[in-house]
C-alpha atoms as a PDB file:
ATOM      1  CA  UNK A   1      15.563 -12.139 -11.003  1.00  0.00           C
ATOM      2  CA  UNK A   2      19.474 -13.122 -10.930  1.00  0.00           C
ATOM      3  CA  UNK A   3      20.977 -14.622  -8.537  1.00  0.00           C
ATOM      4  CA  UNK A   4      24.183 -13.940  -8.201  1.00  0.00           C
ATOM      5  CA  UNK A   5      26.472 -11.066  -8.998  1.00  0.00           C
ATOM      6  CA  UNK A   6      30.149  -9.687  -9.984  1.00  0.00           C
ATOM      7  CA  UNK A   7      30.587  -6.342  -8.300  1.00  0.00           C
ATOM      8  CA  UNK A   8      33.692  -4.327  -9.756  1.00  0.00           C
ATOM      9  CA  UNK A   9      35.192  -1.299  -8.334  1.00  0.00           C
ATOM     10  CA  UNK A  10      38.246   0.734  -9.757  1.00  0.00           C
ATOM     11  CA  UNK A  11      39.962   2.466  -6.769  1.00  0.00           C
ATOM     12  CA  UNK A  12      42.279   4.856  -7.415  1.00  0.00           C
ATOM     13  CA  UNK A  13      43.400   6.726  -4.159  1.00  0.00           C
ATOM     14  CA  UNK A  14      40.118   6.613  -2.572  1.00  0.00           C
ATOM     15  CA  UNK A  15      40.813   6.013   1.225  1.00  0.00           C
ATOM     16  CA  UNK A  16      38.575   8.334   2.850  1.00  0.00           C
ATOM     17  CA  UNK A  17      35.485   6.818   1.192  1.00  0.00           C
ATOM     18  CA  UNK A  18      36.436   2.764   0.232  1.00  0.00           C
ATOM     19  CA  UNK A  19      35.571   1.350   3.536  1.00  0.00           C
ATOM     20  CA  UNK A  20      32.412   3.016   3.798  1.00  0.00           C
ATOM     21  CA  UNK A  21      31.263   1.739  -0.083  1.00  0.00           C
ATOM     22  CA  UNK A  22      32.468  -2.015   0.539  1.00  0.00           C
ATOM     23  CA  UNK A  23      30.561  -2.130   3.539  1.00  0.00           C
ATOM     24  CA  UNK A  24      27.060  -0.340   1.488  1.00  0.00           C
ATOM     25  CA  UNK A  25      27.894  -3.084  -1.263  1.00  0.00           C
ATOM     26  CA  UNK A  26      28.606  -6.183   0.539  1.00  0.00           C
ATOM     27  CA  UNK A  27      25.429  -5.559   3.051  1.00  0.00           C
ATOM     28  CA  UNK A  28      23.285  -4.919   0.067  1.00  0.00           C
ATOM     29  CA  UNK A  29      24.684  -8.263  -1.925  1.00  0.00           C
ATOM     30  CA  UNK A  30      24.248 -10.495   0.823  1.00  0.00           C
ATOM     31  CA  UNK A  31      20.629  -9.709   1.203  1.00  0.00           C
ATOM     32  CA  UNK A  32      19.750  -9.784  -2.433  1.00  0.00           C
ATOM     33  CA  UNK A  33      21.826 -12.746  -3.811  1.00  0.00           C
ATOM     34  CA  UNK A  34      22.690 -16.271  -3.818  1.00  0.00           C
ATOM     35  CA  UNK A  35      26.590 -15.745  -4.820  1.00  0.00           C
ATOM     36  CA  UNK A  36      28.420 -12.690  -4.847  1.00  0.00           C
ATOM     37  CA  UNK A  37      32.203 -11.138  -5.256  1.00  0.00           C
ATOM     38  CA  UNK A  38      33.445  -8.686  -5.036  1.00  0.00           C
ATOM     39  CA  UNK A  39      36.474  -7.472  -7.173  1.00  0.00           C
ATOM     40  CA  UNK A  40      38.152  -4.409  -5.788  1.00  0.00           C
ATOM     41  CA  UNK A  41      40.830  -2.927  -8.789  1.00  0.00           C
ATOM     42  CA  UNK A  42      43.314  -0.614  -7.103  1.00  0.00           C
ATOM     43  CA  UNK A  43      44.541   0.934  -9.798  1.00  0.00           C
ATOM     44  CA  UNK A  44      48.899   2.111  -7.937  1.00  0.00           C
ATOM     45  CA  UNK A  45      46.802   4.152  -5.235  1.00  0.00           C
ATOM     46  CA  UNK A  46      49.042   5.784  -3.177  1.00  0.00           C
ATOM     47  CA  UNK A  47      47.322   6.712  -0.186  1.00  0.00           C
ATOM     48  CA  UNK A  48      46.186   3.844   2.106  1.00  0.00           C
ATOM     49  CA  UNK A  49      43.080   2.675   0.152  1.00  0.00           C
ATOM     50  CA  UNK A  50      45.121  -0.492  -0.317  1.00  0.00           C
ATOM     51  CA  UNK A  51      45.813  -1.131   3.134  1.00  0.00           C
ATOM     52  CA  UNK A  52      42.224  -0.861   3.768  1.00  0.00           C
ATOM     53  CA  UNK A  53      41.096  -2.887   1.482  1.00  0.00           C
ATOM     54  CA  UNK A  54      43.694  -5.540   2.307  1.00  0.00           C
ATOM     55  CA  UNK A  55      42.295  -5.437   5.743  1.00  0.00           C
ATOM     56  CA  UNK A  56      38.415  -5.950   4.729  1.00  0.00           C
ATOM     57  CA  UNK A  57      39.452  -8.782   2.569  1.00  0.00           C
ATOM     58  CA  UNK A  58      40.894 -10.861   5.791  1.00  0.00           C
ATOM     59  CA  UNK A  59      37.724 -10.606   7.195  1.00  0.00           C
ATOM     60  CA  UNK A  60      35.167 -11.304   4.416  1.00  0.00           C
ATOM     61  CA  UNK A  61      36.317 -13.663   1.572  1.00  0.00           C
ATOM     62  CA  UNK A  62      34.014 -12.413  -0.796  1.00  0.00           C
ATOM     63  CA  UNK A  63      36.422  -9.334  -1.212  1.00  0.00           C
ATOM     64  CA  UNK A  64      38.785  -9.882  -4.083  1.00  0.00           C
ATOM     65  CA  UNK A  65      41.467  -7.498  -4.233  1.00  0.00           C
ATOM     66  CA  UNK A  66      43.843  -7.044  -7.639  1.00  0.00           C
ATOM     67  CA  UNK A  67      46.478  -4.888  -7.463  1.00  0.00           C
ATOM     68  CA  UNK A  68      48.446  -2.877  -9.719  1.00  0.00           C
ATOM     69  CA  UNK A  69      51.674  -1.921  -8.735  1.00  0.00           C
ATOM     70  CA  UNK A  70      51.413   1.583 -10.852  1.00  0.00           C
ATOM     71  CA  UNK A  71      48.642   3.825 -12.188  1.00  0.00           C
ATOM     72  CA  UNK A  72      47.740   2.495 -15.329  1.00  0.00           C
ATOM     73  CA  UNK A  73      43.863   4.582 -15.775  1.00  0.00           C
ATOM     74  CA  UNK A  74      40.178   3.935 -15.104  1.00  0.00           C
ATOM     75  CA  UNK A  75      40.235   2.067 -18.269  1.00  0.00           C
ATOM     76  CA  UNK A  76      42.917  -0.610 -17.675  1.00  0.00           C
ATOM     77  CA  UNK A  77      41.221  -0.875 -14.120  1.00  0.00           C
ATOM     78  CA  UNK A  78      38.036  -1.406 -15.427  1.00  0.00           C
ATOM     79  CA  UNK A  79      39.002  -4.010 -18.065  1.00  0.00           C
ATOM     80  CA  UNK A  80      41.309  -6.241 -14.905  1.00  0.00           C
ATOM     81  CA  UNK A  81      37.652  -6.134 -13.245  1.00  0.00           C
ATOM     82  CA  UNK A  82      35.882  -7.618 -15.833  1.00  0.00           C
ATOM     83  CA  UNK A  83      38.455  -9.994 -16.369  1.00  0.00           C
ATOM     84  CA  UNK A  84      38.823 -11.191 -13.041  1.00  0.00           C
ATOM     85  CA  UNK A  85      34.832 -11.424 -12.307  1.00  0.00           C
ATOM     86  CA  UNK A  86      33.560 -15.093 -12.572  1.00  0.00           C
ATOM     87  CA  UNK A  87      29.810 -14.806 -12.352  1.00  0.00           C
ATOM     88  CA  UNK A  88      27.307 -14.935 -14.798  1.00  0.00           C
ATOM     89  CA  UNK A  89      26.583 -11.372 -14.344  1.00  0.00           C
ATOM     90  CA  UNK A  90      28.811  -8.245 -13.916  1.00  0.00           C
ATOM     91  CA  UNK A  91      27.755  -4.839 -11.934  1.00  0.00           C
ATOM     92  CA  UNK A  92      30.990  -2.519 -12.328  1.00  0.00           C
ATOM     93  CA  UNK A  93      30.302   0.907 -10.734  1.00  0.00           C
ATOM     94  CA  UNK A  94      32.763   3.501  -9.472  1.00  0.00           C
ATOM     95  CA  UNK A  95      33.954   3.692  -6.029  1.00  0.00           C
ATOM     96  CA  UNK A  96      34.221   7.358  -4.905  1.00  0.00           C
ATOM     97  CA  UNK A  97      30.346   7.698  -3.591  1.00  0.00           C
ATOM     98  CA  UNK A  98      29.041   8.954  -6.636  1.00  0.00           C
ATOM     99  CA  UNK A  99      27.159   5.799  -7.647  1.00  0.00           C
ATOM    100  CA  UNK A 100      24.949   3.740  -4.833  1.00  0.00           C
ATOM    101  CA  UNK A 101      24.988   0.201  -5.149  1.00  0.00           C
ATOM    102  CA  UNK A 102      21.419   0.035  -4.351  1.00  0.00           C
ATOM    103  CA  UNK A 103      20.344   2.118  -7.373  1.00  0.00           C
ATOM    104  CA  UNK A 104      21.023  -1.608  -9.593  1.00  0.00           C
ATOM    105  CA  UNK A 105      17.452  -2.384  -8.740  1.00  0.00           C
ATOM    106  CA  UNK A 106      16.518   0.464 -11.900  1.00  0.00           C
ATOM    107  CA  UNK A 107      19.067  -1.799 -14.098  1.00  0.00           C
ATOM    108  CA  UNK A 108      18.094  -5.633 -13.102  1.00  0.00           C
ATOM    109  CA  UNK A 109      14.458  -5.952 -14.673  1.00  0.00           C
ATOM    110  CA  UNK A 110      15.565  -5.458 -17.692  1.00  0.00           C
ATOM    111  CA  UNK A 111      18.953  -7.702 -17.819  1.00  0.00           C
ATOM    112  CA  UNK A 112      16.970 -10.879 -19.012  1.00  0.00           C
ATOM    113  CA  UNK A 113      16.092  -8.742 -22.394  1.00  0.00           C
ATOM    114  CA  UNK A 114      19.523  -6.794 -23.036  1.00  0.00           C
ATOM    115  CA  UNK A 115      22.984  -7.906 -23.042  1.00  0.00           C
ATOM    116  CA  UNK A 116      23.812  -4.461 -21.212  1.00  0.00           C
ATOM    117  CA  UNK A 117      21.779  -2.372 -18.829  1.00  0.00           C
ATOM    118  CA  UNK A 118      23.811   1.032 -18.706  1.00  0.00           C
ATOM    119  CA  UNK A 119      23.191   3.966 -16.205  1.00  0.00           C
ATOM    120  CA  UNK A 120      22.464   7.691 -17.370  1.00  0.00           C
ATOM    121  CA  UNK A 121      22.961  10.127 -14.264  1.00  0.00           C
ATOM    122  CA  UNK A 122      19.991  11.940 -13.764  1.00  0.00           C
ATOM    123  CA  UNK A 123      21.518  15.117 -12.074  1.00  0.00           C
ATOM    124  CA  UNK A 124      25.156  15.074 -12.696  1.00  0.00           C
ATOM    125  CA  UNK A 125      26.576  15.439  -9.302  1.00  0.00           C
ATOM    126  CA  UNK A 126      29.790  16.992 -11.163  1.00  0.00           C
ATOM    127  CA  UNK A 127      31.623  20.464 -11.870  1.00  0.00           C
ATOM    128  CA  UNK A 128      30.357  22.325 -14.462  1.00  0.00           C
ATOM    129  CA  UNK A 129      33.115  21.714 -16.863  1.00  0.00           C
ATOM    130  CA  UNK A 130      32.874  18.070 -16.237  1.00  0.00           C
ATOM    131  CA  UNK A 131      29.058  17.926 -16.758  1.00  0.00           C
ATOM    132  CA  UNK A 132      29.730  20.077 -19.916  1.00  0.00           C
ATOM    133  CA  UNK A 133      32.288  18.313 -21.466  1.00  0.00           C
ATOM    134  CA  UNK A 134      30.472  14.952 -21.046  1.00  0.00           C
ATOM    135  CA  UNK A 135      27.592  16.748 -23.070  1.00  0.00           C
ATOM    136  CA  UNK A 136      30.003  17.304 -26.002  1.00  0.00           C
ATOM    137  CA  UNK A 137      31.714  13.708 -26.018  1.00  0.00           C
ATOM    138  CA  UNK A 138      27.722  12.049 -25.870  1.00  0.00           C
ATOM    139  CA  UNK A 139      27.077  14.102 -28.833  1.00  0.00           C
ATOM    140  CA  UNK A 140      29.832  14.048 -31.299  1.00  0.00           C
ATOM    141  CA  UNK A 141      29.664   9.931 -30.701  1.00  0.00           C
ATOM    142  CA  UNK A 142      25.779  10.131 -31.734  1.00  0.00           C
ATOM    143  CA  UNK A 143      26.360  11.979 -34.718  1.00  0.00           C
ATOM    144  CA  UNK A 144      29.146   9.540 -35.690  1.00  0.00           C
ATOM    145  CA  UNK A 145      27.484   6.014 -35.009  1.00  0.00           C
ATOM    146  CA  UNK A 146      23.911   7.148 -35.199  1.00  0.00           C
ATOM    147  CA  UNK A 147      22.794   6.799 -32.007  1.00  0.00           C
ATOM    148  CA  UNK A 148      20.597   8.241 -29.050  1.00  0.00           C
ATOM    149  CA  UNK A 149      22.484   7.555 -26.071  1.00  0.00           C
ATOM    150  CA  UNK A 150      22.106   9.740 -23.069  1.00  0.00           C
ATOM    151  CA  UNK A 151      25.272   9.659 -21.001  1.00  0.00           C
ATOM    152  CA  UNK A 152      28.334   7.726 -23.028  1.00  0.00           C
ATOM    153  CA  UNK A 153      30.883   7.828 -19.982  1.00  0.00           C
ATOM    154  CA  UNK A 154      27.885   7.192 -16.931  1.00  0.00           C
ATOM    155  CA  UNK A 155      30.715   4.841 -14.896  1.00  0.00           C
ATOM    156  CA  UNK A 156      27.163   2.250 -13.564  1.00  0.00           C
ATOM    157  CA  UNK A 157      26.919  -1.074 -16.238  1.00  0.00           C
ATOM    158  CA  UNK A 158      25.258  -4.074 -15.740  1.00  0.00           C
ATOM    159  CA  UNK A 159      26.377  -6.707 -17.896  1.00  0.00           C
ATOM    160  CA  UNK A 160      25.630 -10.639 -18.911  1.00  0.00           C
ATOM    161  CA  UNK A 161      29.109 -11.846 -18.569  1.00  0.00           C
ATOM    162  CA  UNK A 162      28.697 -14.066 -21.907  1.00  0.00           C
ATOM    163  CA  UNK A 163      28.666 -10.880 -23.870  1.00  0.00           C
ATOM    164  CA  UNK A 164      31.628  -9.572 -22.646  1.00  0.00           C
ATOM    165  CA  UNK A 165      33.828 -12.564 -24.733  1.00  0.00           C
ATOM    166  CA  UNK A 166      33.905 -11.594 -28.098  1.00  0.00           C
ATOM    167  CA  UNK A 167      34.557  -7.920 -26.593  1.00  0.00           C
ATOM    168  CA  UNK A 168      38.265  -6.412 -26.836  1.00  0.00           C
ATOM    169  CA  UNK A 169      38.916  -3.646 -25.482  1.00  0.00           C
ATOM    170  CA  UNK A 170      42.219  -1.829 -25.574  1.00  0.00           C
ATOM    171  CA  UNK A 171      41.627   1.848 -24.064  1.00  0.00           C
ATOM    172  CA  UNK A 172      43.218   2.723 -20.351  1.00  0.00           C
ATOM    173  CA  UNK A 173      41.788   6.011 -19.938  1.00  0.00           C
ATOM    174  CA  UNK A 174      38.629   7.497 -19.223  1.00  0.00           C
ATOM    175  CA  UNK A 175      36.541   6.660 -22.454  1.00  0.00           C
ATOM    176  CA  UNK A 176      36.363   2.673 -21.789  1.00  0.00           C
ATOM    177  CA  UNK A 177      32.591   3.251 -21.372  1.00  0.00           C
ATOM    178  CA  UNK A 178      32.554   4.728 -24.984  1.00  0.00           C
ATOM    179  CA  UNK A 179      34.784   1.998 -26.304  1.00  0.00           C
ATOM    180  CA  UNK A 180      32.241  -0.620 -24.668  1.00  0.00           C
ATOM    181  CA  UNK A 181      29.624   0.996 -26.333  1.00  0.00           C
ATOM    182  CA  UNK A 182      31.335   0.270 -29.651  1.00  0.00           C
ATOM    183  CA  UNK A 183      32.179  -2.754 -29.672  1.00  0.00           C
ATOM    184  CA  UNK A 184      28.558  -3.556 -28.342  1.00  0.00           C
ATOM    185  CA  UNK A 185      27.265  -2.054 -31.264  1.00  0.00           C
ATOM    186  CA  UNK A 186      29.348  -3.999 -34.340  1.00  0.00           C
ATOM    187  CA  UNK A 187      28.625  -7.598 -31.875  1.00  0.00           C
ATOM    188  CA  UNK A 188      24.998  -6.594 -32.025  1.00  0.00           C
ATOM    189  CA  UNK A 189      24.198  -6.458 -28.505  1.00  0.00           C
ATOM    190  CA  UNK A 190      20.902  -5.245 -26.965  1.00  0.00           C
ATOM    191  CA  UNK A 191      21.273  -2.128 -24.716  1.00  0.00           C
ATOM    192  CA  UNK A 192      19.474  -0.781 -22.703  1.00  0.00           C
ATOM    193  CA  UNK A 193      19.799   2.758 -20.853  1.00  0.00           C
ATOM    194  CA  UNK A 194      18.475   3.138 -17.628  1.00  0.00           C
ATOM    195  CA  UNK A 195      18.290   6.568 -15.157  1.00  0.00           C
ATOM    196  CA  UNK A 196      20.196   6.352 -11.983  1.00  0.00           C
ATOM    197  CA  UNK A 197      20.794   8.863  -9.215  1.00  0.00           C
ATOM    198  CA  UNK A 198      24.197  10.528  -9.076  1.00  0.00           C
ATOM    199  CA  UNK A 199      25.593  11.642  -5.881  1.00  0.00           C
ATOM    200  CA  UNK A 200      28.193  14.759  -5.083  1.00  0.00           C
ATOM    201  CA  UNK A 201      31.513  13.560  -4.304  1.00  0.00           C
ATOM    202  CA  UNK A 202      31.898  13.391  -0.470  1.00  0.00           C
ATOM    203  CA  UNK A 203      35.563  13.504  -0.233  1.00  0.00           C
ATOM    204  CA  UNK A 204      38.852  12.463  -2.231  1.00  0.00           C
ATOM    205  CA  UNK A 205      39.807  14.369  -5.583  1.00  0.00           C
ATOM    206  CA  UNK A 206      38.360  13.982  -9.181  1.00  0.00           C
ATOM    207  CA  UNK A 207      41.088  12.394 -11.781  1.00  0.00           C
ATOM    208  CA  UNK A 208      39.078  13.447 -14.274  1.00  0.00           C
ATOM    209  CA  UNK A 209      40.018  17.540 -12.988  1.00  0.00           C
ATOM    210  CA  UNK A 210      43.474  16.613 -14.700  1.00  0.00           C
ATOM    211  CA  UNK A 211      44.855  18.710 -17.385  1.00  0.00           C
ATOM    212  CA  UNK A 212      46.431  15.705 -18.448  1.00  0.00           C
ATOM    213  CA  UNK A 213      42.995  13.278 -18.137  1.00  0.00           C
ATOM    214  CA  UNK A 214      41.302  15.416 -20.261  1.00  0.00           C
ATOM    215  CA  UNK A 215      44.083  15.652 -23.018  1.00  0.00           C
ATOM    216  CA  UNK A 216      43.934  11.346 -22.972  1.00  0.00           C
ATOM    217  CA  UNK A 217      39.887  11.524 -23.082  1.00  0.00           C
ATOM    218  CA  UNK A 218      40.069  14.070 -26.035  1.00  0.00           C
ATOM    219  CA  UNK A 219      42.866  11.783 -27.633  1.00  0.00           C
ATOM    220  CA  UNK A 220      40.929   8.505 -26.973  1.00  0.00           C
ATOM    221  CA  UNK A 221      38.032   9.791 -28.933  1.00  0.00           C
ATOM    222  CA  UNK A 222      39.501  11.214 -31.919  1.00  0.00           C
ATOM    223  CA  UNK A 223      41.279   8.064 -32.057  1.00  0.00           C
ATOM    224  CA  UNK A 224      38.220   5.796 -31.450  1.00  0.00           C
ATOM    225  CA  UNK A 225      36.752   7.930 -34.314  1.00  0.00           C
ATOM    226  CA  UNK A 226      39.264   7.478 -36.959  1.00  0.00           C
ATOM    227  CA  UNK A 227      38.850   3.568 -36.410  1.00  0.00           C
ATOM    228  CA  UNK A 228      34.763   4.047 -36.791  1.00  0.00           C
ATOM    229  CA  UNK A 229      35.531   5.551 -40.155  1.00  0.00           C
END
């Protein structure tokens, strides 16, 4: 078993909710590992979620807070996170409830065989649209690479932080799952899908219910498509 741990939120806006999932993550670390972080992306939130988090991080130094001054996307915070981790291995899950920090113990078993250990959401906690259109990205991007994923854009990945090197990634939007899953595939790296529960969204609002978002996600795939071909 590992012992020690990179966890990496994106926060965007989530101030209702962030204290309550640092506490869930940082009492579940401590208990199961030797060295831990935490790396807390807020991604230009402008509510108080930054505030908060500020706070938490004077009183527990394993709280690492990077801030960016606007809203750049899930995406660009997810690729600052992985950046900024420094363990050998790197949990990034989202921060709005939805994913339960717990739920890793389905993912670590396997890590010592695979490069990556990615969630697929059992029950899609999500709006129907949402759980719909997530159906039609997962498979339009197995028809094109010839693959059998489950859930593409499932935002729970447990990775070896070795792989991660060789990996550029470019995308700020909501398909930097998908674009992980590429470049995994032409480096050759072992993945392997796990289920893990998903949980309804207790409060805050979806980005992803964005006219806009979903214009960028349908963009960022026909895009990620021309360059497979």
């Amino acid at each position: 078993m590992i012992k020690e741990i990179s966890v990496v939120l994106p926060v965007y806006n989530e101030s209702e909710i962030i204290a309550k999932v640092l506490d869930e993550v940082l009492s579940f670390v401590r208990k199961r590992f030797d060295k831990y972080e935490i790396v807390v992306v807020d991604d230009g939130s402008i509510d108080n979620s930054g505030r908060i988090i500020k706070n938490l991080c004077q009183s527990n130094g394993h709280i690492n807070l990077v801030t960016h001054e606007n809203n750049r996307g899930y995406g660009a915070a997810i690729r600052t996170g992985l950046k900024t981790a420094c363990l050998d291995y790197i949990c990034f899950m989202d921060a709005d409830a939805q994913f339960r920090i717990e739920d890793i113990d389905s993912l670590l078993p396997y890590i010592d065989d695979y490069h990556i250990v990615i969630g697929y959401r059992e029950k899609r906690k999500d709006p129907l649209y949402r759980v719909f259109l997530g159906k039609i990205f997962t498979i339009f991007f197995n028809f094109y690479l010839n693959t059998h994923f489950r859930d593409i854009n499932c935002g729970y990945k447990l990775f070896k932080r070795n792989c991660l090197k060789g990996m550029s990634l470019k995308l700020n939007g909501p398909l930097i799952n998908t674009e992980i899953l590429i470049a995994s595939k032409k480096m050759g790296l072992k993945i392997k899908e796990c289920s893990v529960p998903h949980y309804p969204r207790a409060s805050g609002q979806q980005t992803g219910a964005k006219i806009s978002t979903i214009f960028k996600a349908f963009k960022d795939f026909f895009c990620m498509l021309f360059k497979i071909h």
